[in-house]
C-alpha atoms as a PDB file:
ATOM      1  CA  UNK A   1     -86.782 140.834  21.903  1.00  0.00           C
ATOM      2  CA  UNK A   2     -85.819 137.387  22.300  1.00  0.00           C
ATOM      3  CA  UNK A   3     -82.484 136.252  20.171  1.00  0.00           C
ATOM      4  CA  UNK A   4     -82.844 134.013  17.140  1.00  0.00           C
ATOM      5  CA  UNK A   5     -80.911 130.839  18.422  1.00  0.00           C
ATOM      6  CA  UNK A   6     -81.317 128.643  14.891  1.00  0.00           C
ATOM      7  CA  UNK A   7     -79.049 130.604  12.552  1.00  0.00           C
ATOM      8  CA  UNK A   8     -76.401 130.392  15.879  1.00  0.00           C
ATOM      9  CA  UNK A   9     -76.621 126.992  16.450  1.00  0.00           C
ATOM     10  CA  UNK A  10     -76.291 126.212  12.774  1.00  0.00           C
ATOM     11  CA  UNK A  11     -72.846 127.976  12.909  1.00  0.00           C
ATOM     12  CA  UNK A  12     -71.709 126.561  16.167  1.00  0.00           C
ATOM     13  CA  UNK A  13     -72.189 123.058  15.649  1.00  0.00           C
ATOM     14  CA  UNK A  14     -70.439 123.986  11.757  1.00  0.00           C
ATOM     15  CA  UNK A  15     -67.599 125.070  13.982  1.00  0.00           C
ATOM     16  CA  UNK A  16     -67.581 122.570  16.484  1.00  0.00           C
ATOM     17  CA  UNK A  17     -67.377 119.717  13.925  1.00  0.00           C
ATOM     18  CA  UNK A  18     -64.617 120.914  12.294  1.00  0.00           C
ATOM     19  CA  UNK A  19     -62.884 121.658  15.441  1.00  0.00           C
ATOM     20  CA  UNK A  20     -63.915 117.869  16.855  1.00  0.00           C
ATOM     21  CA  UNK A  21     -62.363 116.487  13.561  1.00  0.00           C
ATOM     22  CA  UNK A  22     -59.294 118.823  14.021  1.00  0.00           C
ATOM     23  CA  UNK A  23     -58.691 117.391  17.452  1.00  0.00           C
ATOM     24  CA  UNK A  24     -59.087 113.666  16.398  1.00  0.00           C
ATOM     25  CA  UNK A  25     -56.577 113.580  13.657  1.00  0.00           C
ATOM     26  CA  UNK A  26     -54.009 115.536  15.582  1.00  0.00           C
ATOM     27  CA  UNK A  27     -54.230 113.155  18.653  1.00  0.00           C
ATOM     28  CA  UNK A  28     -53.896 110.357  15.936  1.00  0.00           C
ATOM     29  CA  UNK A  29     -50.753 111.859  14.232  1.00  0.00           C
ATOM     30  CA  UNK A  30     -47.430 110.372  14.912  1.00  0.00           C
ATOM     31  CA  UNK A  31     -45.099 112.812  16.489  1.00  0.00           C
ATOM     32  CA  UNK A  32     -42.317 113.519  13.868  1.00  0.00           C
ATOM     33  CA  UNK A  33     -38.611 113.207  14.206  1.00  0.00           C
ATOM     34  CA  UNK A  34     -35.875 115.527  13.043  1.00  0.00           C
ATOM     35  CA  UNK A  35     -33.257 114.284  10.589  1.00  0.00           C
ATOM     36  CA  UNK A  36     -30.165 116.224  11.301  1.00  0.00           C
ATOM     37  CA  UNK A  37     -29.225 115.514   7.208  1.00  0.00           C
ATOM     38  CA  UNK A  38     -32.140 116.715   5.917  1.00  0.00           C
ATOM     39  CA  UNK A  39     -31.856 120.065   7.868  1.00  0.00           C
ATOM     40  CA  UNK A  40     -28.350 120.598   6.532  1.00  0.00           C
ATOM     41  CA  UNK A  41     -29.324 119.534   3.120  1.00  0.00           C
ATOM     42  CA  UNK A  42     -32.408 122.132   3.821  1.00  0.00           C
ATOM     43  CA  UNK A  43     -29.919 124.218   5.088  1.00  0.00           C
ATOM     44  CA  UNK A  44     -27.634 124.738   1.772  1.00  0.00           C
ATOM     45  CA  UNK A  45     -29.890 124.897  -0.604  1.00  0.00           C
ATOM     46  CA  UNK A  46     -29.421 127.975  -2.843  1.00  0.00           C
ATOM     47  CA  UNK A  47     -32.319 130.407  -2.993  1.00  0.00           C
ATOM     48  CA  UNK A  48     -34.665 130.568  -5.591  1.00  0.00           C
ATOM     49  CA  UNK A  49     -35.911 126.853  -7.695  1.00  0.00           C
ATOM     50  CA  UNK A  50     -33.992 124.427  -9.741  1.00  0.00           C
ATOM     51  CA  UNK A  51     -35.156 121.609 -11.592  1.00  0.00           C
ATOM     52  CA  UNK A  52     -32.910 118.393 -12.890  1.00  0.00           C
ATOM     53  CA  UNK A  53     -34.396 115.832 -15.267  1.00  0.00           C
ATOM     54  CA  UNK A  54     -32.548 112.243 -15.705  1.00  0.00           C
ATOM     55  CA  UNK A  55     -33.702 109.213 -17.596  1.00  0.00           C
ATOM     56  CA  UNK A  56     -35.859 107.830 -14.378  1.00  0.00           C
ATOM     57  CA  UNK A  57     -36.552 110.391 -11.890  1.00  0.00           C
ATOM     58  CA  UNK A  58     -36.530 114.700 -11.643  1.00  0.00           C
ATOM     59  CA  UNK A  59     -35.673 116.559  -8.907  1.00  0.00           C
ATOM     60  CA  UNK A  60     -36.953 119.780  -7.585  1.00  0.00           C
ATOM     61  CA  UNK A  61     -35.810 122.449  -5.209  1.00  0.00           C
ATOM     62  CA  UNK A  62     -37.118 125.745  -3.646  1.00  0.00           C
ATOM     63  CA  UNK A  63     -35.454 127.897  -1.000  1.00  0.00           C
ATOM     64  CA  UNK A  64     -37.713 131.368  -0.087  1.00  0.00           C
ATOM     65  CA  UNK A  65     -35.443 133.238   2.254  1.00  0.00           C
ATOM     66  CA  UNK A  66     -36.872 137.029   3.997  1.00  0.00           C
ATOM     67  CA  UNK A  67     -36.846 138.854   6.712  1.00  0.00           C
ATOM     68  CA  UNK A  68     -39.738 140.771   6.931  1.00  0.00           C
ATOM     69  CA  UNK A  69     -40.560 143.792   9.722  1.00  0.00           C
ATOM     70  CA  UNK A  70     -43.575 144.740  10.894  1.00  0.00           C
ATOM     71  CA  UNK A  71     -43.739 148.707  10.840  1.00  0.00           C
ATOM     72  CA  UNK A  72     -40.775 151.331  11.164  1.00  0.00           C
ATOM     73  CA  UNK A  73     -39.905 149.844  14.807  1.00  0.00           C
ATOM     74  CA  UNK A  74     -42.170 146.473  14.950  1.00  0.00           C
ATOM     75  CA  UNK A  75     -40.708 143.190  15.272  1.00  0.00           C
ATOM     76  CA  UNK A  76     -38.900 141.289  12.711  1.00  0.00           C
ATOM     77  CA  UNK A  77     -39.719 137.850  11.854  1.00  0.00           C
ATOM     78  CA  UNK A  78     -37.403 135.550   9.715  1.00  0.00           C
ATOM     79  CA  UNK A  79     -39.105 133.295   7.223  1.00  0.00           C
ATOM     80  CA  UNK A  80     -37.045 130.922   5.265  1.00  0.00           C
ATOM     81  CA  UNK A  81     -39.402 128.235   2.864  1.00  0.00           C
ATOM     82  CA  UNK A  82     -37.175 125.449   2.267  1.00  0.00           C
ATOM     83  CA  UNK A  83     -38.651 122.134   0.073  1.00  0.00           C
ATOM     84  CA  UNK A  84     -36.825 119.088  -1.900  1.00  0.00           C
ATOM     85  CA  UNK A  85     -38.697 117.056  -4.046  1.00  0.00           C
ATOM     86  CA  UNK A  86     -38.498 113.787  -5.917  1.00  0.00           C
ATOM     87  CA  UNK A  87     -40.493 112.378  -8.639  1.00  0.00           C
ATOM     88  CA  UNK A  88     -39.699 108.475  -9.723  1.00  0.00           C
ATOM     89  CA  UNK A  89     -41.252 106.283 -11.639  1.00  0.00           C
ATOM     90  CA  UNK A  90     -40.306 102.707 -12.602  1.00  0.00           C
ATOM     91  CA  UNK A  91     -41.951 100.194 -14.406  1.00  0.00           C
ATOM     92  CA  UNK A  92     -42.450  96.780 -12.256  1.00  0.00           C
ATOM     93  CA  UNK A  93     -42.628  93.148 -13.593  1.00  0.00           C
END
């Protein structure tokens, strides 16, 4: 019995765009840099979120901090969500 090839081919080239668009925008992507302040400000944040409002901007942080194991005698993994954030706005003349 002789396999159905449309439905397949549908799929594949589904796949194979997304894949092909994948590729292109990470070849166009700058490589990043690290900022040695912004890892230790990353660094000593507390855990948990806190929000500050002033009279032109707010400020938000996050910190997720686990370690989490994977069965009785699996391997560990730590995970640790860090995030600042900044909202301005200003009016312009």
């Amino acid at each position: 019995m002789p396999l159905p090839l449309a439905p397949v081919a549908g799929l594949a080239l589904r796949y194979g765009t997304v894949a092909l668009a994948t590729y292109a925008v990470a070849r166009r992507a700058a490589p990043g840099r690290r900022d040695q302040r912004a890892e230790d400000a990353l660094d000593t944040l507390d855990e948990g979120i806190t929000m500050r409002r002033e009279a032109d901007q707010a400020n938000a942080t996050a910190r997720f901090a686990r370690t989490i194991r994977l069965g009785q005698d699996g391997p560990a993994f730590h995970v640790d969500l860090s995030a600042l954030g900044r909202f301005r706005v200003r009016r312009v003349r």
